[in-house]
Protein backbone atom coordinates (compact mmCIF):
# COMPACT_ATOMS: atom_id res chain seq x y z
CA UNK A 1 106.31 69.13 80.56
CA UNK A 2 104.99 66.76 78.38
CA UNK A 3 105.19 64.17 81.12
CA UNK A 4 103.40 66.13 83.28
CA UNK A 5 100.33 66.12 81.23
CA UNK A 6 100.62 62.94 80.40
CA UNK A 7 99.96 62.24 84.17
CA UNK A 8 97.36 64.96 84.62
CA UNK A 9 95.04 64.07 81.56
CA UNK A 10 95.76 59.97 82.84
CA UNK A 11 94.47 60.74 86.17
CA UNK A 12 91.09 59.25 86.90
CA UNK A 13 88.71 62.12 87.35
CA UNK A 14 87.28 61.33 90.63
CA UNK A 15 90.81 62.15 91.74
CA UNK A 16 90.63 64.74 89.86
CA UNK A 17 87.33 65.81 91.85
CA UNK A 18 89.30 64.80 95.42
CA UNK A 19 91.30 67.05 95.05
CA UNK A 20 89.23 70.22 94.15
CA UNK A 21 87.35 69.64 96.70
CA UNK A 22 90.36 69.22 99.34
CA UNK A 23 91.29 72.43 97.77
CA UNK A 24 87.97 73.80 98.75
CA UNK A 25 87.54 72.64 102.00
CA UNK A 26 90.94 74.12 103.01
CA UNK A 27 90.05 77.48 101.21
CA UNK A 28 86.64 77.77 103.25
CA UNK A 29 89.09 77.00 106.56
CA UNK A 30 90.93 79.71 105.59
CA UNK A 31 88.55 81.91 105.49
CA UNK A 32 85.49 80.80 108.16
CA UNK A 33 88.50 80.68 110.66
CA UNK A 34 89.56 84.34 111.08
CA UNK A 35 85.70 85.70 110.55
CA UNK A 36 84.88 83.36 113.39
CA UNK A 37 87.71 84.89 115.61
CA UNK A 38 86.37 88.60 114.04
CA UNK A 39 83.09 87.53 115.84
CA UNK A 40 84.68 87.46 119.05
CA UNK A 41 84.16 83.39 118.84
CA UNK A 42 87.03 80.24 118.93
CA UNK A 43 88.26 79.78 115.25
CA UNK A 44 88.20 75.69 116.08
CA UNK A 45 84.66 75.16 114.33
CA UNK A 46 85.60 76.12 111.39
CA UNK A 47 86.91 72.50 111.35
CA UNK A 48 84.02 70.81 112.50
CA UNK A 49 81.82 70.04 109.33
CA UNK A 50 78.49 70.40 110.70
CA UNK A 51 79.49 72.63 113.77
CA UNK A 52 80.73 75.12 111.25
CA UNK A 53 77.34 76.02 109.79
CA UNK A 54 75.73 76.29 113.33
CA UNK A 55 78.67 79.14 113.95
CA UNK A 56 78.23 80.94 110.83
CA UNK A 57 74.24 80.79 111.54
CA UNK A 58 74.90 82.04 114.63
CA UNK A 59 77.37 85.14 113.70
CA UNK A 60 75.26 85.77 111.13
CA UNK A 61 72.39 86.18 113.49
CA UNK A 62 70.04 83.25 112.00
CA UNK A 63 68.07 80.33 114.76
CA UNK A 64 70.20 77.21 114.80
CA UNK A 65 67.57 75.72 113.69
CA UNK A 66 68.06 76.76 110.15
CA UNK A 67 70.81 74.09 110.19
CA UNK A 68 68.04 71.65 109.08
CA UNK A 69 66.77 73.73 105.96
CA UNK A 70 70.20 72.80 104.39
CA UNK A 71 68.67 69.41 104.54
CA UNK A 72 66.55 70.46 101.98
CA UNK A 73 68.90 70.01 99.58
CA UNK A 74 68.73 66.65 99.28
CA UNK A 75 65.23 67.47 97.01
CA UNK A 76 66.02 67.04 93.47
CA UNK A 77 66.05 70.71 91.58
CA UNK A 78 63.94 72.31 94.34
CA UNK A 79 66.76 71.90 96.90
CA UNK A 80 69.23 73.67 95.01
CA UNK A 81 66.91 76.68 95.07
CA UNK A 82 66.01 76.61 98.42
CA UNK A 83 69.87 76.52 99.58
CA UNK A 84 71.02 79.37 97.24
CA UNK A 85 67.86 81.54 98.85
CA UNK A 86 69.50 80.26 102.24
CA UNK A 87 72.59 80.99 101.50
CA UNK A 88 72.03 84.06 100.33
CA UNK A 89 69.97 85.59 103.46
CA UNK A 90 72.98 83.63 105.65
CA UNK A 91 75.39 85.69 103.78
CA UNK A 92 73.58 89.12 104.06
CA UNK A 93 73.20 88.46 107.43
CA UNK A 94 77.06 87.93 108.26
CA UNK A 95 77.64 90.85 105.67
CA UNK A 96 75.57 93.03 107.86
CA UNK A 97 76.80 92.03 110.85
CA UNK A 98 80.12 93.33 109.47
CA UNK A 99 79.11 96.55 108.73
CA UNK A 100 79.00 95.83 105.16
CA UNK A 101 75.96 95.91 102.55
CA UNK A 102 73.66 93.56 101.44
CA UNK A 103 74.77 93.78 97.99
CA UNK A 104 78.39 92.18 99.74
CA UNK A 105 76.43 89.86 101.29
CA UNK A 106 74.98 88.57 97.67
CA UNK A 107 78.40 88.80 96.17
CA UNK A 108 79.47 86.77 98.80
CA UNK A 109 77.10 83.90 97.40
CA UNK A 110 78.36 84.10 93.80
CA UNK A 111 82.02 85.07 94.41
CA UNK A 112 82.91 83.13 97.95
CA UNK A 113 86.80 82.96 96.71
CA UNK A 114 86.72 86.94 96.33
CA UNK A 115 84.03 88.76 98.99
CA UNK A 116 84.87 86.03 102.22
CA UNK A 117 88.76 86.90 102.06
CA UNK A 118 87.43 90.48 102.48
CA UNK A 119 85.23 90.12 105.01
CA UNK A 120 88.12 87.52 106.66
CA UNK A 121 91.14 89.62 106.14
CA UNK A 122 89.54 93.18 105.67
CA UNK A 123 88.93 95.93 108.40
CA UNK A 124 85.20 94.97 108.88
CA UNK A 125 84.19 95.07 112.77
CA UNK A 126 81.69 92.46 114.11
CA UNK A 127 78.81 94.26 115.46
CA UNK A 128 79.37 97.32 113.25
CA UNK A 129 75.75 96.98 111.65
CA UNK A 130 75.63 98.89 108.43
CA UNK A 131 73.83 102.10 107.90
CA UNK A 132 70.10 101.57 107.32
CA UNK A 133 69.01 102.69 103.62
CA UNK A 134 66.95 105.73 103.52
CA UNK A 135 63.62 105.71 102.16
CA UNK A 136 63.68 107.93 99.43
CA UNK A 137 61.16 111.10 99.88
CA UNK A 138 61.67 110.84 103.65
CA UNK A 139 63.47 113.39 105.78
CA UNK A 140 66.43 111.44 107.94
């Protein structure tokens, strides 16, 4: 045991840093794969770095084109901003798209590791568009 932490608290923290985000990038597989196939679509861009956010964009129901406003966050301060608003309509567009609510499609934002395996491995149906929120003092 105490070797073992000998090595871990040795270890130079960009490996350190490699490896969290290998563990990432295969977590985000993991998940983008099987909602891909959900959306009637191949699960092989899930693999494909930039190809992956132009399938998402596209299940979600977002212009391809939106693939360049995650350039934007390359801006110092104002580009982390701009991606989490991105992200954010992205996710509540996919969420939607699943039949679930737009407050999924926030959580999904803020807890990726938690609402994506849901949506991945749940019983959510692509094209099952959630129930419209009633205006409150109109008749249905």
């Amino acid at each position: 045991m105490d070797k073992l932490f000998a090595t871990l608290t040795s270890m130079d923290p960009l490996y350190v840093v490699m490896i969290a985000v290998a563990a990432a990038v295969q977590l985000i597989l993991m998940f983008c794969w099987p909602i891909l196939r959900k959306a009637g679509r191949a699960g092989w861009p899930a693999i494909v770095p930039i190809y992956n956010l132009i399938a998402v964009l596209d299940v979600a129901g977002k212009p391809k084109w939106w693939i360049l406003l995650y350039l934007l966050y390359a801006i110092p301060w104002v580009g982390v901003i701009i991606l989490l608003i991105i992200s954010v309509i992205v996710c509540v567009g996919l969420a939607r798209n699943f039949g679930k609510s737009e407050g999924f499609g926030i959580w999904m934002v803020f807890l990726p590791f938690v609402f994506f395996p849901i949506l991945a491995f749940g019983g959510a149906k692509y094209g099952a568009a959630a129930p419209p929120a009633e205006a409150p003092g109109y008749p249905a």
